[in-house]
PDB file of N, CA and C in Angstrom:
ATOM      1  N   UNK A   1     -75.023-131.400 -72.861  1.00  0.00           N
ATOM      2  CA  UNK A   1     -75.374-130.040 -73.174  1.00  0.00           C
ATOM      3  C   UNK A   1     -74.467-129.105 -72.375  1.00  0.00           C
ATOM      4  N   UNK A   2     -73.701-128.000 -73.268  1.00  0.00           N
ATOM      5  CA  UNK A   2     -73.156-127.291 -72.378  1.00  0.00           C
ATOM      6  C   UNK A   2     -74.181-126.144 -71.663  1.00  0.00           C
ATOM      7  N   UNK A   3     -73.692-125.833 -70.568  1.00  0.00           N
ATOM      8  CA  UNK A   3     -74.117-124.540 -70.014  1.00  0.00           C
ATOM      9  C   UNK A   3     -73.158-123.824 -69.119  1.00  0.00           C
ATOM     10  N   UNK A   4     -73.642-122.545 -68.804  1.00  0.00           N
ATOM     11  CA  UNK A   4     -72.570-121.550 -67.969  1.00  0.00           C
ATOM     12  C   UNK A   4     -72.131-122.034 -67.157  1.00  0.00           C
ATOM     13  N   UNK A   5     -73.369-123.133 -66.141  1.00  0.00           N
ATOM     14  CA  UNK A   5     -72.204-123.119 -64.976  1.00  0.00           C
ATOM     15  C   UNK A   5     -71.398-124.442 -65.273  1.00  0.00           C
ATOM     16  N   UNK A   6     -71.186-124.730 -66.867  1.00  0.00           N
ATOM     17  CA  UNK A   6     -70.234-126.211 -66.696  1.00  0.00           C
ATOM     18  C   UNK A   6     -68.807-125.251 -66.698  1.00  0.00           C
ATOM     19  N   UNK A   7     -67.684-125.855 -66.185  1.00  0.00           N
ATOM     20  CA  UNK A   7     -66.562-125.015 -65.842  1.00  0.00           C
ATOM     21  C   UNK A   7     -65.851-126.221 -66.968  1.00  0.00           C
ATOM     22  N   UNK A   8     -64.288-125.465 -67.192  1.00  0.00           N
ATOM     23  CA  UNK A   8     -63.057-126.377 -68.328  1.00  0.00           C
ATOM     24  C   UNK A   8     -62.601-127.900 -67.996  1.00  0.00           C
ATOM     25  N   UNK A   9     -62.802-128.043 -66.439  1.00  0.00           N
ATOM     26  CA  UNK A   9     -62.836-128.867 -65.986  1.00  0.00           C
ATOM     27  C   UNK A   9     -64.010-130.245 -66.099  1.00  0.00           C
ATOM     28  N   UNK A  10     -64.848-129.292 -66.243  1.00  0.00           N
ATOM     29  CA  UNK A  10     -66.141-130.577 -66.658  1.00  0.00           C
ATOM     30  C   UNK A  10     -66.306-130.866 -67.985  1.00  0.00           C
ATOM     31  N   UNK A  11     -65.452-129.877 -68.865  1.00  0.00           N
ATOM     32  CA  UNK A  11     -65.773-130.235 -70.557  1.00  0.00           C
ATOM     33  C   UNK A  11     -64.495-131.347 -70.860  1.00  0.00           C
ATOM     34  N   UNK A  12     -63.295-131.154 -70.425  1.00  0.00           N
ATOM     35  CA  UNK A  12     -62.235-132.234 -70.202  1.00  0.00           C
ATOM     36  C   UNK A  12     -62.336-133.601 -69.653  1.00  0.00           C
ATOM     37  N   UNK A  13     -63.499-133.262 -68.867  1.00  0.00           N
ATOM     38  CA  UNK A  13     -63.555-135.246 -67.939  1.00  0.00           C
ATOM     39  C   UNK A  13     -64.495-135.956 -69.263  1.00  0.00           C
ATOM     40  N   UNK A  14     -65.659-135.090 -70.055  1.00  0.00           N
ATOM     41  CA  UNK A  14     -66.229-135.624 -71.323  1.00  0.00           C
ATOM     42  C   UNK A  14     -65.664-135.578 -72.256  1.00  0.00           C
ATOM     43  N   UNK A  15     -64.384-135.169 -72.511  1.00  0.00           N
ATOM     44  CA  UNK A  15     -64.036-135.022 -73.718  1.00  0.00           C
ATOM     45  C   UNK A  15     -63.401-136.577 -74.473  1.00  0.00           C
ATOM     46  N   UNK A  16     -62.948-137.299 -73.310  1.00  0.00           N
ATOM     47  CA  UNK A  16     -62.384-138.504 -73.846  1.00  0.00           C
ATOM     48  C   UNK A  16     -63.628-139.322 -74.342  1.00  0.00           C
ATOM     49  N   UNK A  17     -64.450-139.886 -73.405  1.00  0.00           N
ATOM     50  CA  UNK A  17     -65.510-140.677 -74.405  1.00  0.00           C
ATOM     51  C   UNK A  17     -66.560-140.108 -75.506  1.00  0.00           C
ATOM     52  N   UNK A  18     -66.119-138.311 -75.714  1.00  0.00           N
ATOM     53  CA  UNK A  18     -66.929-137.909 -77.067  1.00  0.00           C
ATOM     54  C   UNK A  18     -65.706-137.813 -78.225  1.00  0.00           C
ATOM     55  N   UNK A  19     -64.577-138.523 -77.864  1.00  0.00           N
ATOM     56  CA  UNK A  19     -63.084-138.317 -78.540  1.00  0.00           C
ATOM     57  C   UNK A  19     -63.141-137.019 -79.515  1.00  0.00           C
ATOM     58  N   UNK A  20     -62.847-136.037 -78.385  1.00  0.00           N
ATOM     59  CA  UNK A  20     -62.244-134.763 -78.828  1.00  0.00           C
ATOM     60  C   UNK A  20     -60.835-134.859 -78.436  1.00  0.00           C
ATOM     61  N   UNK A  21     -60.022-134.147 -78.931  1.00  0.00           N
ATOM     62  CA  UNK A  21     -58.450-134.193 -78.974  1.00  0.00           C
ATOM     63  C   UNK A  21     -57.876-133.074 -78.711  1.00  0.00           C
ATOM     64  N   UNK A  22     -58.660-131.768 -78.938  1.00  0.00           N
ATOM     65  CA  UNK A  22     -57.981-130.733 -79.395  1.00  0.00           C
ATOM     66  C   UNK A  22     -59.161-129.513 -78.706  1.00  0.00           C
ATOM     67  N   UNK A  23     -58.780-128.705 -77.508  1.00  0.00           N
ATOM     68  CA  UNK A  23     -59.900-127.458 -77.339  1.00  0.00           C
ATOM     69  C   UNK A  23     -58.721-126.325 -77.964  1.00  0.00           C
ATOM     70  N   UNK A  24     -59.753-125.228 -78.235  1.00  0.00           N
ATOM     71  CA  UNK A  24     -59.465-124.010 -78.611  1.00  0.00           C
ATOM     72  C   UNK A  24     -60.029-123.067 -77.827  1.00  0.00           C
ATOM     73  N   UNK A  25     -59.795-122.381 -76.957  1.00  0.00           N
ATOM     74  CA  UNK A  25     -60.225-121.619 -75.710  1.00  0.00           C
ATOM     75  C   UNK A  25     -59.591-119.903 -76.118  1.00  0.00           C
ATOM     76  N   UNK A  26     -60.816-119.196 -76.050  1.00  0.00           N
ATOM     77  CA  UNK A  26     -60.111-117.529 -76.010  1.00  0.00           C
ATOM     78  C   UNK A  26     -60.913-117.516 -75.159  1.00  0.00           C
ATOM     79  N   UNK A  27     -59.504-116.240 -74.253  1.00  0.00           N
ATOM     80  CA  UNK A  27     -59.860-115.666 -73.071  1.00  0.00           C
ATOM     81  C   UNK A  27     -59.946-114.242 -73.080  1.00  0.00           C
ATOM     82  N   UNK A  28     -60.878-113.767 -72.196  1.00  0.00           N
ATOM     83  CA  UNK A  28     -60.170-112.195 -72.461  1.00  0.00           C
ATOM     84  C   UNK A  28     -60.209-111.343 -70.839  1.00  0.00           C
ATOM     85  N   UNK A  29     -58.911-110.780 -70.473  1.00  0.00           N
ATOM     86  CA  UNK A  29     -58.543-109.805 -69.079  1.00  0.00           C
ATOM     87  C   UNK A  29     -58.777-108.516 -69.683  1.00  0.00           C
ATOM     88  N   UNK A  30     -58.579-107.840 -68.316  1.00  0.00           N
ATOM     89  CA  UNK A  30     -58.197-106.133 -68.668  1.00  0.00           C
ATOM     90  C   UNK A  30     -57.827-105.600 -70.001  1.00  0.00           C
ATOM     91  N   UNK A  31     -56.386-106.428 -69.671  1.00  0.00           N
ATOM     92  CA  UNK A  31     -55.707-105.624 -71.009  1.00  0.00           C
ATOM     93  C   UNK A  31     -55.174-106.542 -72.015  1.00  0.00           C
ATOM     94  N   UNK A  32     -55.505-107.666 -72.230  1.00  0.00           N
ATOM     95  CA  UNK A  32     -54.775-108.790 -73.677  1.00  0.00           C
ATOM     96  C   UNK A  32     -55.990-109.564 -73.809  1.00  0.00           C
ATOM     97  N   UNK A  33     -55.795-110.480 -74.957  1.00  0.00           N
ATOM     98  CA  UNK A  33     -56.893-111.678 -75.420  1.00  0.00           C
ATOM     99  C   UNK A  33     -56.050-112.553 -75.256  1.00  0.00           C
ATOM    100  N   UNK A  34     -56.146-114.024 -74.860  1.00  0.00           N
ATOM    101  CA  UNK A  34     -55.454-115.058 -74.941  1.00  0.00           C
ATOM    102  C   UNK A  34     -56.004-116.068 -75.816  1.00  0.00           C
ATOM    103  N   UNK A  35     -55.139-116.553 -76.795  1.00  0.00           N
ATOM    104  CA  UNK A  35     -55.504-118.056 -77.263  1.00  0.00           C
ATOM    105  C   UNK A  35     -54.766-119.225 -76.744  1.00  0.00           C
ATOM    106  N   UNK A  36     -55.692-119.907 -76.033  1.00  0.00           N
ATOM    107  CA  UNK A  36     -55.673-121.339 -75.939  1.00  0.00           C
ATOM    108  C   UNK A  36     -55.517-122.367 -76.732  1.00  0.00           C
ATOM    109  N   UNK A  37     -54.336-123.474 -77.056  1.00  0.00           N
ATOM    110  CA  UNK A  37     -54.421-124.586 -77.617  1.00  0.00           C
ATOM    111  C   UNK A  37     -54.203-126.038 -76.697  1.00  0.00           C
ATOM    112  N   UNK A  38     -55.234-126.337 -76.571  1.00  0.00           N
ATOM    113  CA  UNK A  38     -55.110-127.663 -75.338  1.00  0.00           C
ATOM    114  C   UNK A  38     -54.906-129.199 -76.025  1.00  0.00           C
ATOM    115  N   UNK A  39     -54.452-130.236 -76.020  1.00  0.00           N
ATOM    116  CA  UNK A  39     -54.521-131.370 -76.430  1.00  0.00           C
ATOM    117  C   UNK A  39     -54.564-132.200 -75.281  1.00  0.00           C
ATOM    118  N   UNK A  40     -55.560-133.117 -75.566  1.00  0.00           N
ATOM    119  CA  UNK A  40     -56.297-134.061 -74.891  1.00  0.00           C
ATOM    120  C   UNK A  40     -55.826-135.000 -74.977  1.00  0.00           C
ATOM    121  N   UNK A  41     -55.367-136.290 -74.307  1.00  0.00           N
ATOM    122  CA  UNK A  41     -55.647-136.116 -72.731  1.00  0.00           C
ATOM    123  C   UNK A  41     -54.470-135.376 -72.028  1.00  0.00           C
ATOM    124  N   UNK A  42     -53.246-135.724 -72.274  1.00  0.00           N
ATOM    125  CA  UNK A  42     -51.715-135.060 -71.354  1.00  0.00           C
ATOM    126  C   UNK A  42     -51.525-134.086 -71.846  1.00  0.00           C
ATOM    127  N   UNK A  43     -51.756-132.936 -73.004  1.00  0.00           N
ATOM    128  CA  UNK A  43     -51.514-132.162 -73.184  1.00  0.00           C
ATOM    129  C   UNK A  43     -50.405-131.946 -74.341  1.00  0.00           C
ATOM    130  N   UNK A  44     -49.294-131.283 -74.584  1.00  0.00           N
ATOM    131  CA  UNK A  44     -49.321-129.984 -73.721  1.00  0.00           C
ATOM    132  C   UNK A  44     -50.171-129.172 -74.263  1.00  0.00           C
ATOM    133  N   UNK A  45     -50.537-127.787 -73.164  1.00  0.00           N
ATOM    134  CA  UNK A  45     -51.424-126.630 -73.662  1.00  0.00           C
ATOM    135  C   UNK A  45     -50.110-125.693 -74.196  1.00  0.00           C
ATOM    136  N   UNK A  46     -50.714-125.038 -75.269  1.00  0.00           N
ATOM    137  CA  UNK A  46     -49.781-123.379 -76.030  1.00  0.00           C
ATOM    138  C   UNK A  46     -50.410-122.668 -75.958  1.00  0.00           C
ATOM    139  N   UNK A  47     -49.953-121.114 -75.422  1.00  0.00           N
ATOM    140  CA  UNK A  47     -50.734-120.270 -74.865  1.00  0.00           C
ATOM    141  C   UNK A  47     -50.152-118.790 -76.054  1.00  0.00           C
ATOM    142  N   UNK A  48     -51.151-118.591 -76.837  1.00  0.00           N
ATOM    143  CA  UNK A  48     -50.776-117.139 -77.332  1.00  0.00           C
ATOM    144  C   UNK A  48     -51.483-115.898 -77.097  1.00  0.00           C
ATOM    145  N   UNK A  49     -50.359-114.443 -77.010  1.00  0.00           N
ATOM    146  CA  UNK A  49     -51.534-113.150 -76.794  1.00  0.00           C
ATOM    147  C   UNK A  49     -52.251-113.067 -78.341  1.00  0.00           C
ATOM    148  N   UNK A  50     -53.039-112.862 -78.216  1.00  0.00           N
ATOM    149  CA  UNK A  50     -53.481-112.190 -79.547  1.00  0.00           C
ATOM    150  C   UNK A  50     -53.236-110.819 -79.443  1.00  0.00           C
ATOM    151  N   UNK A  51     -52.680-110.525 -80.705  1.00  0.00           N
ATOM    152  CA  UNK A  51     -52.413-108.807 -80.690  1.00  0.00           C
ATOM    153  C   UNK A  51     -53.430-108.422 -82.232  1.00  0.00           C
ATOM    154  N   UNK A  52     -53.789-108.773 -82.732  1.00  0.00           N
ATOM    155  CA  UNK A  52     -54.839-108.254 -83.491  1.00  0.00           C
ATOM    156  C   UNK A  52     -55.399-109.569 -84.014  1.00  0.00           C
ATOM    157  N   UNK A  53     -56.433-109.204 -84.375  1.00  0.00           N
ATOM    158  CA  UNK A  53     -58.177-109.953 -84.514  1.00  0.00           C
ATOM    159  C   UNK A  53     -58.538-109.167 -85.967  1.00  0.00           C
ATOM    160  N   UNK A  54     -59.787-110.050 -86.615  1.00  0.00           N
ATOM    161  CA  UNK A  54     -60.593-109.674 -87.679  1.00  0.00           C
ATOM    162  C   UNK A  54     -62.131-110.326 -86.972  1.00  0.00           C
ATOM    163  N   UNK A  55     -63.225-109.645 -86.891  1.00  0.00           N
ATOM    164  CA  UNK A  55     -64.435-110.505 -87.261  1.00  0.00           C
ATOM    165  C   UNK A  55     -65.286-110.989 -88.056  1.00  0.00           C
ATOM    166  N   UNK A  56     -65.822-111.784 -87.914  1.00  0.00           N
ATOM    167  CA  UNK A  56     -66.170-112.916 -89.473  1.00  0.00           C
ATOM    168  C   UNK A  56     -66.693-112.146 -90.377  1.00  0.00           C
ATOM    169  N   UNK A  57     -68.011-111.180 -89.542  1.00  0.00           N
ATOM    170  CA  UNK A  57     -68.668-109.894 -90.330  1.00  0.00           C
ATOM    171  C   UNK A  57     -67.542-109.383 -91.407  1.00  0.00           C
ATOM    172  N   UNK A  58     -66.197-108.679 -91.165  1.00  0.00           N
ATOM    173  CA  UNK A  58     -65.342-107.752 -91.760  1.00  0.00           C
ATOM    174  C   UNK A  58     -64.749-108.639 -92.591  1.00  0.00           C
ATOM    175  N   UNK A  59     -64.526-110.125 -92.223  1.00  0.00           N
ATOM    176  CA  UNK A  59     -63.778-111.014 -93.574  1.00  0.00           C
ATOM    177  C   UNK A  59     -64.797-111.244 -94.685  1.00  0.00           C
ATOM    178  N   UNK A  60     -66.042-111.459 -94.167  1.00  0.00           N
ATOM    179  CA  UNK A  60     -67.310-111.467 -95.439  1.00  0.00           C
ATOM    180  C   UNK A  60     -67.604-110.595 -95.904  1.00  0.00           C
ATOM    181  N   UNK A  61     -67.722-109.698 -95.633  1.00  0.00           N
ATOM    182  CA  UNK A  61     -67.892-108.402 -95.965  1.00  0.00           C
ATOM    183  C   UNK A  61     -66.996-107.951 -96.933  1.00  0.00           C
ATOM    184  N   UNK A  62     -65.325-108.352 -97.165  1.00  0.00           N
ATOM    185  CA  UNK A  62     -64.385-108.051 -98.084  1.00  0.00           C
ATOM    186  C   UNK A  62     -64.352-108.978 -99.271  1.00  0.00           C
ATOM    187  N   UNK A  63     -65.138-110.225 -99.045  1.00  0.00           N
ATOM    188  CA  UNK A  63     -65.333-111.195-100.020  1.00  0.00           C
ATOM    189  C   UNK A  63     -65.501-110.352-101.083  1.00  0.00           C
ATOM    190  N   UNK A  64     -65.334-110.801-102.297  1.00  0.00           N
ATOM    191  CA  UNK A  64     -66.159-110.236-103.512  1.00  0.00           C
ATOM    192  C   UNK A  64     -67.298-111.578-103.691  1.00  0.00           C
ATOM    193  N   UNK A  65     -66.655-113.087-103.424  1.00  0.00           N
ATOM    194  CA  UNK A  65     -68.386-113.544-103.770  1.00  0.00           C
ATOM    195  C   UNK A  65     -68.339-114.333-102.311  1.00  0.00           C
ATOM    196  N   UNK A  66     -69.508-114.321-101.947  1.00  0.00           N
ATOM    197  CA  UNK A  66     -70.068-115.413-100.362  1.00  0.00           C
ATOM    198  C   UNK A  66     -70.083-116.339-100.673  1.00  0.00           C
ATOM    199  N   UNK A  67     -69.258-117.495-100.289  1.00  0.00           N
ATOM    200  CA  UNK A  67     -69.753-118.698-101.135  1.00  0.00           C
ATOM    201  C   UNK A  67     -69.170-120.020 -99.781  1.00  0.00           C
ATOM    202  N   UNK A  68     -70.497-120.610 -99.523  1.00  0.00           N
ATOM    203  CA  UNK A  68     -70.087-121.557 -98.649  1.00  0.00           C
ATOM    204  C   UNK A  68     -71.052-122.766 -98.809  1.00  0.00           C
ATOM    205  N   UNK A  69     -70.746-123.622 -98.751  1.00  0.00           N
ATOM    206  CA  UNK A  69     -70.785-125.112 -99.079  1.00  0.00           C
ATOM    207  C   UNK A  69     -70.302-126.035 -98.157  1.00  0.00           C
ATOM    208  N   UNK A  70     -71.373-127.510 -98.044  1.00  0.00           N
ATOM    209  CA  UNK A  70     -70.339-128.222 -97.086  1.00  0.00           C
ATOM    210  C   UNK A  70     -69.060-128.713 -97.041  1.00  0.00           C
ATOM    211  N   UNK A  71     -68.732-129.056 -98.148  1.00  0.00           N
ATOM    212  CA  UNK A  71     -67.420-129.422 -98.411  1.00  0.00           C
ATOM    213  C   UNK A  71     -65.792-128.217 -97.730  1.00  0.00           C
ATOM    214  N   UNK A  72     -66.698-127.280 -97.054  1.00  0.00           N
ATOM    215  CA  UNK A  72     -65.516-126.968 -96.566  1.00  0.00           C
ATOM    216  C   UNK A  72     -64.653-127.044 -95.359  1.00  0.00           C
ATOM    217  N   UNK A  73     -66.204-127.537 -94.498  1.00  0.00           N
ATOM    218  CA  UNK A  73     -66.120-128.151 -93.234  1.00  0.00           C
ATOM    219  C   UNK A  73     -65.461-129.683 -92.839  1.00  0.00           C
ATOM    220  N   UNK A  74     -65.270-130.530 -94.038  1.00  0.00           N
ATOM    221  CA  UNK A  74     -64.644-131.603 -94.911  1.00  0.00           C
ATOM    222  C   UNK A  74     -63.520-132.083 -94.101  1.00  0.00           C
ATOM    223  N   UNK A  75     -62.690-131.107 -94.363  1.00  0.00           N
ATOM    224  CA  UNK A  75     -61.642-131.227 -94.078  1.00  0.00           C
ATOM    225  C   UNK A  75     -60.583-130.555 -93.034  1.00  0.00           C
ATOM    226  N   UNK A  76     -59.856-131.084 -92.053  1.00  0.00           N
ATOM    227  CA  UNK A  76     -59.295-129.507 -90.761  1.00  0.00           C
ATOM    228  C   UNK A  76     -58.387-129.005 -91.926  1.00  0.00           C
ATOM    229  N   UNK A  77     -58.366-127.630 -91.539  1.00  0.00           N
ATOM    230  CA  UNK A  77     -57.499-126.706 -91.617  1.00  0.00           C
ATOM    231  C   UNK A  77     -55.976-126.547 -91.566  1.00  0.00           C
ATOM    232  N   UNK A  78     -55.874-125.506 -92.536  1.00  0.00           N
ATOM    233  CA  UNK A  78     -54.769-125.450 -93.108  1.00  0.00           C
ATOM    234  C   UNK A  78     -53.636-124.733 -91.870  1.00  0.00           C
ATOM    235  N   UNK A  79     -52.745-125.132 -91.408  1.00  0.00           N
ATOM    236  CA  UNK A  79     -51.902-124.449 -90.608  1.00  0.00           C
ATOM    237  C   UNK A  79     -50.659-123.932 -91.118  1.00  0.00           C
ATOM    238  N   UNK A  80     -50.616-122.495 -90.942  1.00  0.00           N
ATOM    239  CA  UNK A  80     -48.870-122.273 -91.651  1.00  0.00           C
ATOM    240  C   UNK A  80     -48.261-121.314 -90.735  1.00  0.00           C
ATOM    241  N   UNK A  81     -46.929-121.477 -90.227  1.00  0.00           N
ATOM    242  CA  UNK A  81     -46.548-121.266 -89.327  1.00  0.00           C
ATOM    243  C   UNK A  81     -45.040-120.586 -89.817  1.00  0.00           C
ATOM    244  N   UNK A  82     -45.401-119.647 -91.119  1.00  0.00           N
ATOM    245  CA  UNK A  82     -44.447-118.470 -91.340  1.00  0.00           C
ATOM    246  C   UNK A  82     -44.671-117.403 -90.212  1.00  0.00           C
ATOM    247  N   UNK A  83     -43.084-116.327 -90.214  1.00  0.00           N
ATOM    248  CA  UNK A  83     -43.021-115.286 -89.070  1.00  0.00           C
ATOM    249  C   UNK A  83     -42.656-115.675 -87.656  1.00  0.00           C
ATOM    250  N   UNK A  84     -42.944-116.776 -87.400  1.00  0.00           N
ATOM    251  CA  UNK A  84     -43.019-117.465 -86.161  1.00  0.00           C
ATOM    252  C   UNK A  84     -41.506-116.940 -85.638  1.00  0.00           C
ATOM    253  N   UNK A  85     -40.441-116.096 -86.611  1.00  0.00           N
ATOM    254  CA  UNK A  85     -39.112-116.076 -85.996  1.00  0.00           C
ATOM    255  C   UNK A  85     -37.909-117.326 -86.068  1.00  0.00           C
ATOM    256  N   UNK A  86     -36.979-117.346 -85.482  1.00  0.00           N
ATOM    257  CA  UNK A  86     -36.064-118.393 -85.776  1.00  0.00           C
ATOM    258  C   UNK A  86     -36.740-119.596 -85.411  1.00  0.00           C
ATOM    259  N   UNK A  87     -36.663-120.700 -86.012  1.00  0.00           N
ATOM    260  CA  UNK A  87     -37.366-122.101 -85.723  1.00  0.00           C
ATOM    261  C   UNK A  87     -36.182-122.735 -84.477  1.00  0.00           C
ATOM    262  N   UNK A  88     -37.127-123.005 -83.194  1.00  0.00           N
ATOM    263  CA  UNK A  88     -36.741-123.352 -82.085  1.00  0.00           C
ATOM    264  C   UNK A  88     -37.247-124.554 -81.564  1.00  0.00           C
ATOM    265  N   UNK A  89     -37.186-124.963 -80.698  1.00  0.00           N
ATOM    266  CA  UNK A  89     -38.146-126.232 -80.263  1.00  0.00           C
ATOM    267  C   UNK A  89     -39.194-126.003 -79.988  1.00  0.00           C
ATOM    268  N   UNK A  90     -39.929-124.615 -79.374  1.00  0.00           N
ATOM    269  CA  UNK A  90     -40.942-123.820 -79.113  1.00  0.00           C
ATOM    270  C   UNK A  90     -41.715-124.058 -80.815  1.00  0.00           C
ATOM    271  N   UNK A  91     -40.850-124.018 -82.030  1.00  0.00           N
ATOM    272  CA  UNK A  91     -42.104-123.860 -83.433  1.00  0.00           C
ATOM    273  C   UNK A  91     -42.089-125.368 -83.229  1.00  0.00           C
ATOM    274  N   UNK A  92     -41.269-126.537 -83.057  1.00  0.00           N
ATOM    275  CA  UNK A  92     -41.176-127.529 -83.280  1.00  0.00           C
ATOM    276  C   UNK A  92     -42.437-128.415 -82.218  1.00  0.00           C
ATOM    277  N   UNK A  93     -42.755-127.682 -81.081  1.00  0.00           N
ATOM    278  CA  UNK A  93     -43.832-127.677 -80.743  1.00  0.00           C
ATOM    279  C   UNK A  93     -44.830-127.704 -81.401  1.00  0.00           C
ATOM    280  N   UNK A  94     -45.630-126.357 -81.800  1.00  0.00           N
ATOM    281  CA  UNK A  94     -46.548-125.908 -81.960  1.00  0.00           C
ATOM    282  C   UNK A  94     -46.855-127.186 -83.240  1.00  0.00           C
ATOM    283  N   UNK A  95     -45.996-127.321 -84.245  1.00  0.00           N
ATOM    284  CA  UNK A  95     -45.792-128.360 -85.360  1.00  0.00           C
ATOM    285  C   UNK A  95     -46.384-129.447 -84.710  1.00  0.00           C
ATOM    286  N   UNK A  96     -46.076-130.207 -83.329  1.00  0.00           N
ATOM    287  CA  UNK A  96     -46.282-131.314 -83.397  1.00  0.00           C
ATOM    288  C   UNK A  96     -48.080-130.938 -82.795  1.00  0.00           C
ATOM    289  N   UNK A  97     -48.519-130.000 -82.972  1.00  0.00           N
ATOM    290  CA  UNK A  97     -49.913-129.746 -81.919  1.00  0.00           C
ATOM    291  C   UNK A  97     -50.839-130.325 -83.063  1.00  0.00           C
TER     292      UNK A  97
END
C-alpha cells in the first residue's frame, strides 16, 4: 500500500518483485513542472520541463461523444515523437525508453 511517508526510494526497492519497468513521476517547483521517465532497474531516467498541460476535465469536455470501455486500457500507448527537432542520440534515446 502506498502512503505519504513511502519516499521514490521505497517504491523502487518493490518495484522489481511487482515487475514494474517503467515510473512516470511529475514534479512541481516554484517556477516549472517536471516529467519524469525512469526505467527499472539501471535506468536511464529522461527528464522533461513541461511547458503546457491539458486536464482530463478540458479533454472530455471537448469530446463530442464520452466513450470508454475496457479495451482501451488493453493495450500501452501510442508514442510519437514528431517536433522533437533534429534526430540526435538524445531522440534515439527517448526511442529506446
Amino acid at each position: 500500500m502506498v502512503r505519504k511517508k513511502n519516499s521514490l526510494k521505497d517504491c523502487v526497492a518493490v518495484a522489481g518483485p511487482l515487475g514494474v519497468t517503467h515510473f512516470l513521476i511529475l514534479s512541481k517547483t516554484e517556477t516549472n513542472v517536471y516529467f519524469k521517465l525512469m526505467r527499472l532497474p539501471g535506468g536511464p531516467t529522461l527528464t522533461f520541463q513541461v511547458k503546457k498541460y491539458s486536464l482530463v476535465r478540458d479533454v472530455v469536455s471537448s469530446l463530442r461523444r464520452h466513450r470508454m470501455h475496457e479495451q482501451q486500457f488493453a493495450h500501452p500507448p501510442l508514442l510519437v515523437l514528431n517536433s522533437f527537432g533534429p534526430h540526435g542520440m538524445h531522440v534515439k534515446l527517448m526511442a529506446t525508453m
